[in-house]
Protein backbone atom coordinates (compact mmCIF):
# COMPACT_ATOMS: atom_id res chain seq x y z
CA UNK A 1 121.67 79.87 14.75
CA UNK A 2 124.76 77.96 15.22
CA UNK A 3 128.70 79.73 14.06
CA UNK A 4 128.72 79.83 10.36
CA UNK A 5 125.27 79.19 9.93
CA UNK A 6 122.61 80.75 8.01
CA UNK A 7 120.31 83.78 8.61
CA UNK A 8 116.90 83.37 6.30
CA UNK A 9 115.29 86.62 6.10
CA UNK A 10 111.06 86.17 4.07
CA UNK A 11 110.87 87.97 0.84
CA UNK A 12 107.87 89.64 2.46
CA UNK A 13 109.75 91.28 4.86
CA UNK A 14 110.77 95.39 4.99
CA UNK A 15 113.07 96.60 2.06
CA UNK A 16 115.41 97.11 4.71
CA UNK A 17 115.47 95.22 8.01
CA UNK A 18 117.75 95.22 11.20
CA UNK A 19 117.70 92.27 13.39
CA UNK A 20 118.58 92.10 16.91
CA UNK A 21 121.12 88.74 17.57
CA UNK A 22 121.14 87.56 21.35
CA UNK A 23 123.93 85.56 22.44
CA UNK A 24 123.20 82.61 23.99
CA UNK A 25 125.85 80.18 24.16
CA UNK A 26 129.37 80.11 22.74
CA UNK A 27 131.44 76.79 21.77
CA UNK A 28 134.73 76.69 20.60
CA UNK A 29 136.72 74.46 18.16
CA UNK A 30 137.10 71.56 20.46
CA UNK A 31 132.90 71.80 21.64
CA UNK A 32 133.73 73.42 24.81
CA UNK A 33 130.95 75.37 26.15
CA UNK A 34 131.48 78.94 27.80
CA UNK A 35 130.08 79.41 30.95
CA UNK A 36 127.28 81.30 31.32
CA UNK A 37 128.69 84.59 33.11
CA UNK A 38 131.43 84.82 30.10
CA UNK A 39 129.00 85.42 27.80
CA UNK A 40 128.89 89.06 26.29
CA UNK A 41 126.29 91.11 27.60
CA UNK A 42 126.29 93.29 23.99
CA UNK A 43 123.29 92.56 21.72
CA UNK A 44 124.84 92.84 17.97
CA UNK A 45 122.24 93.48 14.96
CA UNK A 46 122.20 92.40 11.47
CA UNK A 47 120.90 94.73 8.61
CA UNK A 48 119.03 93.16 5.79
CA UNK A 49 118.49 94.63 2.60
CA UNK A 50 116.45 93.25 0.03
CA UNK A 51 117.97 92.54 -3.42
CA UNK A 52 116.57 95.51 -6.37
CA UNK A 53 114.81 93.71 -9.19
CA UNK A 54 114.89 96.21 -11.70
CA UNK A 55 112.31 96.10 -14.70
CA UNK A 56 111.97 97.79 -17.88
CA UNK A 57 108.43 98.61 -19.18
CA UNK A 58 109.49 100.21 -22.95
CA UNK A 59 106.45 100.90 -25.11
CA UNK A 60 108.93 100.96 -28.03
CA UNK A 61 112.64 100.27 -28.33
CA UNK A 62 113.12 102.20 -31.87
CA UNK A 63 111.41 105.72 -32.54
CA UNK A 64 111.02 107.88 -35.59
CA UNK A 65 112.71 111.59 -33.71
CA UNK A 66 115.30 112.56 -31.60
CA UNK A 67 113.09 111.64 -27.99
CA UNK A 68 111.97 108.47 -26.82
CA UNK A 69 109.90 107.84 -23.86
CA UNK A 70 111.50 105.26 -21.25
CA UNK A 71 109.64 103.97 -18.41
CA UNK A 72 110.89 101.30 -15.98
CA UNK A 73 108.85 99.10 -12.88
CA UNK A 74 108.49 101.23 -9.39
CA UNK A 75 111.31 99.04 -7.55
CA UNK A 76 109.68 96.91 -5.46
CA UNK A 77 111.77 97.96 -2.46
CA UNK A 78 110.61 101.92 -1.19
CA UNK A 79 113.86 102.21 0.18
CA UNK A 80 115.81 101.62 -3.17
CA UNK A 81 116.99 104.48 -5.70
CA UNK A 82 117.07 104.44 -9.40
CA UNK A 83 118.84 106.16 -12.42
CA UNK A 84 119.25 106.12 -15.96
CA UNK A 85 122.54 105.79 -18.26
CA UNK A 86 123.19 105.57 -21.79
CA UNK A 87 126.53 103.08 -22.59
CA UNK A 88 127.13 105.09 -25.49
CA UNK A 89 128.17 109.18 -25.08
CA UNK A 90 125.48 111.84 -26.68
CA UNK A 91 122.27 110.67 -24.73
CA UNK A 92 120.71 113.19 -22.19
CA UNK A 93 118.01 112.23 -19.86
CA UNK A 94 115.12 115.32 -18.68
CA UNK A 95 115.55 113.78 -15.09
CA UNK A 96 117.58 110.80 -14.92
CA UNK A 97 116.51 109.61 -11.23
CA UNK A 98 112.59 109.66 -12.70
CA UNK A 99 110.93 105.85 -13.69
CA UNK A 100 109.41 107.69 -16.37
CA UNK A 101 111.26 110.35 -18.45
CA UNK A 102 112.49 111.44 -21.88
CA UNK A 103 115.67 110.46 -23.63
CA UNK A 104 116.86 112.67 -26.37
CA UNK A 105 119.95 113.18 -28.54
CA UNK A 106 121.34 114.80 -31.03
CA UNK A 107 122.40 112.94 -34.81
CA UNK A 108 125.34 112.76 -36.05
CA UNK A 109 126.53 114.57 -38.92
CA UNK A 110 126.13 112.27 -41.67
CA UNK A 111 124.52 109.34 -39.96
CA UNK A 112 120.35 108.62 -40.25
CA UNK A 113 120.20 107.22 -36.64
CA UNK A 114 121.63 106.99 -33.02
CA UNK A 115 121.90 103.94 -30.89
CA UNK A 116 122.66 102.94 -27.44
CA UNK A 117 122.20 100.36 -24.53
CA UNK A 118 119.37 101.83 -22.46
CA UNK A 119 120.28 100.71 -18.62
CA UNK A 120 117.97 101.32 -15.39
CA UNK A 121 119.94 100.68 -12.03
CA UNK A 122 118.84 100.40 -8.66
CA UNK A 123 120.88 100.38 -5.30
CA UNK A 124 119.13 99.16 -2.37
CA UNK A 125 121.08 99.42 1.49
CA UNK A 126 124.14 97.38 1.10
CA UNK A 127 123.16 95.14 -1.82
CA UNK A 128 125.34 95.39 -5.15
CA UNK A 129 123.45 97.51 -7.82
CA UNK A 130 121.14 95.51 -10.26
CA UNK A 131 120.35 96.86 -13.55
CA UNK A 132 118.37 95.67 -16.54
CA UNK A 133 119.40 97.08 -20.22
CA UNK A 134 117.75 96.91 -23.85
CA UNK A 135 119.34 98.21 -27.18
CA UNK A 136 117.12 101.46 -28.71
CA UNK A 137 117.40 102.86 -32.04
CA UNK A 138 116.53 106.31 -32.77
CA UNK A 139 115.91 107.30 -36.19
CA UNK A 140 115.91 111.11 -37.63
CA UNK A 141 113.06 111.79 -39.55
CA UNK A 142 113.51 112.77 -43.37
CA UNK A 143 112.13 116.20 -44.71
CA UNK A 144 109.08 115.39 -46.96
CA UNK A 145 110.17 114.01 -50.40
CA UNK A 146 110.45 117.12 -53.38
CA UNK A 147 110.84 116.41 -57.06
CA UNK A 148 112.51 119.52 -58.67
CA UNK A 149 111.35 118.29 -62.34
CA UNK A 150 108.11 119.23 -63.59
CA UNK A 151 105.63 117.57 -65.28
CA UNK A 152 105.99 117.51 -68.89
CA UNK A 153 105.89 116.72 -72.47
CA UNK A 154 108.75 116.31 -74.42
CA UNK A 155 109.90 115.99 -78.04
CA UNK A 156 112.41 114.13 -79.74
CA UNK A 157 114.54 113.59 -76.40
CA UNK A 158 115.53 109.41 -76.07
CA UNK A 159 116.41 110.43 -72.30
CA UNK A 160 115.75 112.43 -69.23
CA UNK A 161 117.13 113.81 -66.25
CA UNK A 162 114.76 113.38 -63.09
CA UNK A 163 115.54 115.51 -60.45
CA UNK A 164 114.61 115.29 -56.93
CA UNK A 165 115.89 116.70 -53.90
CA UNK A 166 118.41 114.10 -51.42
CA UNK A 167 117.26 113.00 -48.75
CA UNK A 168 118.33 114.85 -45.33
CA UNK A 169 117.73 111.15 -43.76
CA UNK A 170 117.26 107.34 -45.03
CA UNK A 171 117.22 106.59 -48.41
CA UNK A 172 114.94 107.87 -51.61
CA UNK A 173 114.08 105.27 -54.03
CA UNK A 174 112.60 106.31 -57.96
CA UNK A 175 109.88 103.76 -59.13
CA UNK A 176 108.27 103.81 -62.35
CA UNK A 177 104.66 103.24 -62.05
CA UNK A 178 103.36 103.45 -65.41
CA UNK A 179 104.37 103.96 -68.65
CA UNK A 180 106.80 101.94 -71.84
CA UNK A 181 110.02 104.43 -70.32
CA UNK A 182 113.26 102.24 -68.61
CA UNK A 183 115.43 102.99 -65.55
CA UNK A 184 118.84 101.40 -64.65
CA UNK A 185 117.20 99.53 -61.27
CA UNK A 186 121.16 100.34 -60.17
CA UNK A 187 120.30 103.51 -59.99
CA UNK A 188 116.93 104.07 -58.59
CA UNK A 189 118.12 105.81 -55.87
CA UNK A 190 120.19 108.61 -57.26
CA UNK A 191 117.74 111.46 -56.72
CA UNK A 192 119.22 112.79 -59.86
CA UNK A 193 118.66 109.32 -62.36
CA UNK A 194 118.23 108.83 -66.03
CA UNK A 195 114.98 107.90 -68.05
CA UNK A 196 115.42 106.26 -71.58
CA UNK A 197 112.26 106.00 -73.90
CA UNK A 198 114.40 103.62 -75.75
CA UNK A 199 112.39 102.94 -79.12
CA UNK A 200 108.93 104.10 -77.80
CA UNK A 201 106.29 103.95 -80.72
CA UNK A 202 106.63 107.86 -81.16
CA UNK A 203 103.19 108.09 -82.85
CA UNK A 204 101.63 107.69 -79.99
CA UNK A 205 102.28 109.65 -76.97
CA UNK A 206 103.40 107.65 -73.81
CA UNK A 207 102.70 109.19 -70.58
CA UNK A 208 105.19 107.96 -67.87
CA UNK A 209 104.11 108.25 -64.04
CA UNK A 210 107.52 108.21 -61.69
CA UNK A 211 107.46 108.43 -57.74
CA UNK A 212 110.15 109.77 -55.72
CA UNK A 213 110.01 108.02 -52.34
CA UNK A 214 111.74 108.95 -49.19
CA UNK A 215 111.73 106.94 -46.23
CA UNK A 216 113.94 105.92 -42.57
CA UNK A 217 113.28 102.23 -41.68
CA UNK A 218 110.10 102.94 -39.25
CA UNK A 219 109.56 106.68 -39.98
CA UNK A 220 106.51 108.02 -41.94
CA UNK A 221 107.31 107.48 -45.86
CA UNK A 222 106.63 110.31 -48.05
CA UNK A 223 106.95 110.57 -51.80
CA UNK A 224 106.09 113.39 -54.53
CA UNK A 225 104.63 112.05 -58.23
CA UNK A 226 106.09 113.35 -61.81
CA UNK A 227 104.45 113.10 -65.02
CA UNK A 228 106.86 113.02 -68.07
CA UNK A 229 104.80 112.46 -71.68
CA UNK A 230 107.18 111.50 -74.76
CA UNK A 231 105.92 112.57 -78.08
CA UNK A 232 107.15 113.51 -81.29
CA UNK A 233 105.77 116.12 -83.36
CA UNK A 234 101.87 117.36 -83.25
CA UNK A 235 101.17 116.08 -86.73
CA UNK A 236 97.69 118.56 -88.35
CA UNK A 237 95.71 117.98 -90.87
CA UNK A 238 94.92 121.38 -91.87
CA UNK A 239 95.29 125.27 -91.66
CA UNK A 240 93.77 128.52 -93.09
CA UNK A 241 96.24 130.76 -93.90
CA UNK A 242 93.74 133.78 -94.28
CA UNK A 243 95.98 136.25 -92.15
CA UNK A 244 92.74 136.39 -89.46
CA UNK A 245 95.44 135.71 -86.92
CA UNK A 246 93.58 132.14 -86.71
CA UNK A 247 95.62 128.73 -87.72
CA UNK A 248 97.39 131.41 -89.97
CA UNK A 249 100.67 128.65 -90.66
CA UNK A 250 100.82 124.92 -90.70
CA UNK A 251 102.99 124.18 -87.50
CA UNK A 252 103.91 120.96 -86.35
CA UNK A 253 104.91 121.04 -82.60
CA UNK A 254 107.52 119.79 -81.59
CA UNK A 255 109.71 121.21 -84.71
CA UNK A 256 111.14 123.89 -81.93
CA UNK A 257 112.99 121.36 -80.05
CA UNK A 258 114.62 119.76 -82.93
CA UNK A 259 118.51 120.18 -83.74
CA UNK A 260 117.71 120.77 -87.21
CA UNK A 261 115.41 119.59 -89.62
CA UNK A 262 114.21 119.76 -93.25
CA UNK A 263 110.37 119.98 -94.43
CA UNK A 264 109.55 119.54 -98.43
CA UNK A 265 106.07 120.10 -99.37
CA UNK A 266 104.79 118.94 -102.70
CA UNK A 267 101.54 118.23 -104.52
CA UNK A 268 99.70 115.39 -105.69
CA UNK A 269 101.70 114.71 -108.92
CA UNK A 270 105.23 114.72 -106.84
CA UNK A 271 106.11 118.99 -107.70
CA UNK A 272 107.90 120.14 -104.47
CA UNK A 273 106.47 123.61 -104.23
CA UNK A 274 107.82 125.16 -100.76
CA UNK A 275 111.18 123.79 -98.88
CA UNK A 276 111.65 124.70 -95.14
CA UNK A 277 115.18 124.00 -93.34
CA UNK A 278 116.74 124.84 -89.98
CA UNK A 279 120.45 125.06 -89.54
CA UNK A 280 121.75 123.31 -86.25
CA UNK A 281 122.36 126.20 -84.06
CA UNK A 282 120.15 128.22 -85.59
CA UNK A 283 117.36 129.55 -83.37
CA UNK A 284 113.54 128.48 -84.59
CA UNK A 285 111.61 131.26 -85.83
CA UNK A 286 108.23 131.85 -88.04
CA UNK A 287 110.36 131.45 -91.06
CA UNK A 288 110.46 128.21 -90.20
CA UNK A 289 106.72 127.82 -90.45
CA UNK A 290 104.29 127.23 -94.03
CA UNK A 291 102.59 130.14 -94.22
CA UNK A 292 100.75 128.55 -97.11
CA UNK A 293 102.91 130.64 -99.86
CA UNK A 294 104.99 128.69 -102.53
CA UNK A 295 108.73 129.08 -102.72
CA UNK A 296 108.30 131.81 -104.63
CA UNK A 297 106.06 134.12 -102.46
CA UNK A 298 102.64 133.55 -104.66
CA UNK A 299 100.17 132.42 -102.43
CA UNK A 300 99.59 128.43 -103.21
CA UNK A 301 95.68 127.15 -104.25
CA UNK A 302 93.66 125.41 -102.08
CA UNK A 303 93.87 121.57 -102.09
CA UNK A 304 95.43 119.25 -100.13
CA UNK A 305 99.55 119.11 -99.99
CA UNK A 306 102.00 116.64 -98.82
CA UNK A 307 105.27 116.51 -96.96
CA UNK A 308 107.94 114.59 -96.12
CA UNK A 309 109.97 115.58 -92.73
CA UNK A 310 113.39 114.44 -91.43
CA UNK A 311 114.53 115.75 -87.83
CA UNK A 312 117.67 115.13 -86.07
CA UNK A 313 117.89 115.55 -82.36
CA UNK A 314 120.34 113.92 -80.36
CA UNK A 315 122.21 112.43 -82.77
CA UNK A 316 119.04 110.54 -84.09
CA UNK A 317 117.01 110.97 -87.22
CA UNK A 318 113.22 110.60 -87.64
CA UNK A 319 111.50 110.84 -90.75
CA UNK A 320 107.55 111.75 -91.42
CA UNK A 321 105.05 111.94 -93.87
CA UNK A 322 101.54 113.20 -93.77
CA UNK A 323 99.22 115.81 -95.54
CA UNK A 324 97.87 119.08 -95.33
CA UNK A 325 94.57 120.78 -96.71
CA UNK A 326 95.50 124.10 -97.35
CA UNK A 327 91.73 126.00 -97.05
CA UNK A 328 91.26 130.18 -97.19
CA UNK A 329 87.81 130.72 -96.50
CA UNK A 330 85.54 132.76 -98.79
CA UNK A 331 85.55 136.43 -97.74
């Protein structure tokens, strides 16, 4: 090896290496040789150390939880140490000098998830340190998704609350899954939204299915059902007002929700023989069912009766018409 020359050291070679130089001739700037007896008896070494090549070996770099698993390559030098750092403050390591350990942290108030630049260094001897780095997410796991409303049947109502508990983490998203009732698709992810039944054929009752779904980006989604039926009124046929304590009254459900409403039952040939009303603000009672009597207090025949109904609720009127038989039976 000549002044300024190189020294090749194999990659094969020891992590770390020291290599005796002998001196064997010296020649200055203007190739004169030094004689033989000036040359220095000392015998200098050179210590090699191989270059780290850190490696990463992640099974995932985004987790569902507060811990992820990192692993990184043995380095390939025995000599070499390693350690793990997290570029961005609030990541703790179980043992930070270990190719296989646990990262953890804690989420910020307010914020679903917690990222950072994962890095793995290794120093070997007098080489520079090497490092290889990745980007992990960590997202917190929601609670399990809870719908406060319960299932139901309702009367007379154009609209509905649905209630559902926020989500601790992520995002909960309302989808209607069957049913004729309509959601602002704005708003499907207010936990508390609003329903319409809009002009719903209210002679037939329409059961609506909703789902209240909670979910992180790769975290288990969970989600809770609600069943919300729209109806009117409960329209019968008949009733036996015998006082057996038995389909004693001719009820129409539904008529206790109403605001107020006003019920006029008459016979065949048009003669209104019993009136029911209720007051808005007045509470709903048994006076406010038939109890088969006429207006005044004689008990009407057996036969078959008609009506005609108007109810108000919400600021919207509905009007029905049906029939009744009226049947005591025979002591």
């Amino acid at each position: 090896m000549t002044s300024g020359g190189i020294f090749t050291v194999p990659l094969y070679t020891a992590s770390i290496t020291d290599y005796a130089i002998t001196i064997t001739g010296l020649i200055d700037g203007n190739i004169c040789s030094s004689y033989k007896d000036d040359i220095p008896a000392a015998t200098p070494t050179a210590r090699i150390s191989r270059k780290p090549e850190p490696a990463l070996l992640l099974e995932a770099d985004s987790v569902c939880g507060p811990v992820l698993t990192v692993t990184a390559r043995d380095p390939i030098s025995p000599t070499a140490t390693g350690w793990w750092s997290a570029v961005n403050p609030g990541f703790g390591f179980a043992d930070s000098t270990s190719i296989e350990t646990e990262m953890s942290t804690t989420f910020p108030e307010g914020q679903d998830k917690a990222e950072t630049i994962l890095r793995w260094s290794e120093l070997n001897g007098s080489c520079a340190v090497e490092s290889s780095d990745t980007l992990v997410v960590l997202y917190e796991e929601p609670d399990p998704a809870a719908v406060r409303s319960l299932d139901s049947t309702l009367y007379f109502a154009p609209h509905t609350p649905l209630w559902a508990d926020a989500p601790t983490a992520g995002q909960g998203t309302w989808t209607h899954e069957s049913g004729t009732a309509q959601m602002d698709q704005n708003d499907i992810h207010n936990p508390n939204v609003l329903v319409s039944f809009g002009d719903t054929d209210l002679d037939n009752p329409d059961e609506n299915i909703f789902r209240w779904e909670v979910s992180n980006v790769i975290c288990p989604v969970t989600s809770q059902t609600i069943r919300i039926e729209r109806r009117d009124i409960a329209q019968y046929t008949a009733f036996s007002p015998n006082y057996d304590g038995i389909n004693d009254h001719f009820i129409l459900d539904g008529l206790d929700h109403a605001d107020e409403f006003t019920m006029r039952i008459f016979t065949r040939q048009g003669v209104i023989i019993h009136s029911i009303e209720k007051k808005p603000g007045v509470d709903f009672t048994e006076d406010h069912w038939w109890d088969g009597r006429l207006d005044g207090g004689d008990e009407a025949a057996d036969g078959t009766y008609f009506y005609v109904l108007e109810v108000k609720y919400a600021g919207q009127t509905y009007q029905y018409k049906g029939y009744v038989e009226l049947v005591r039976p025979k002591q």
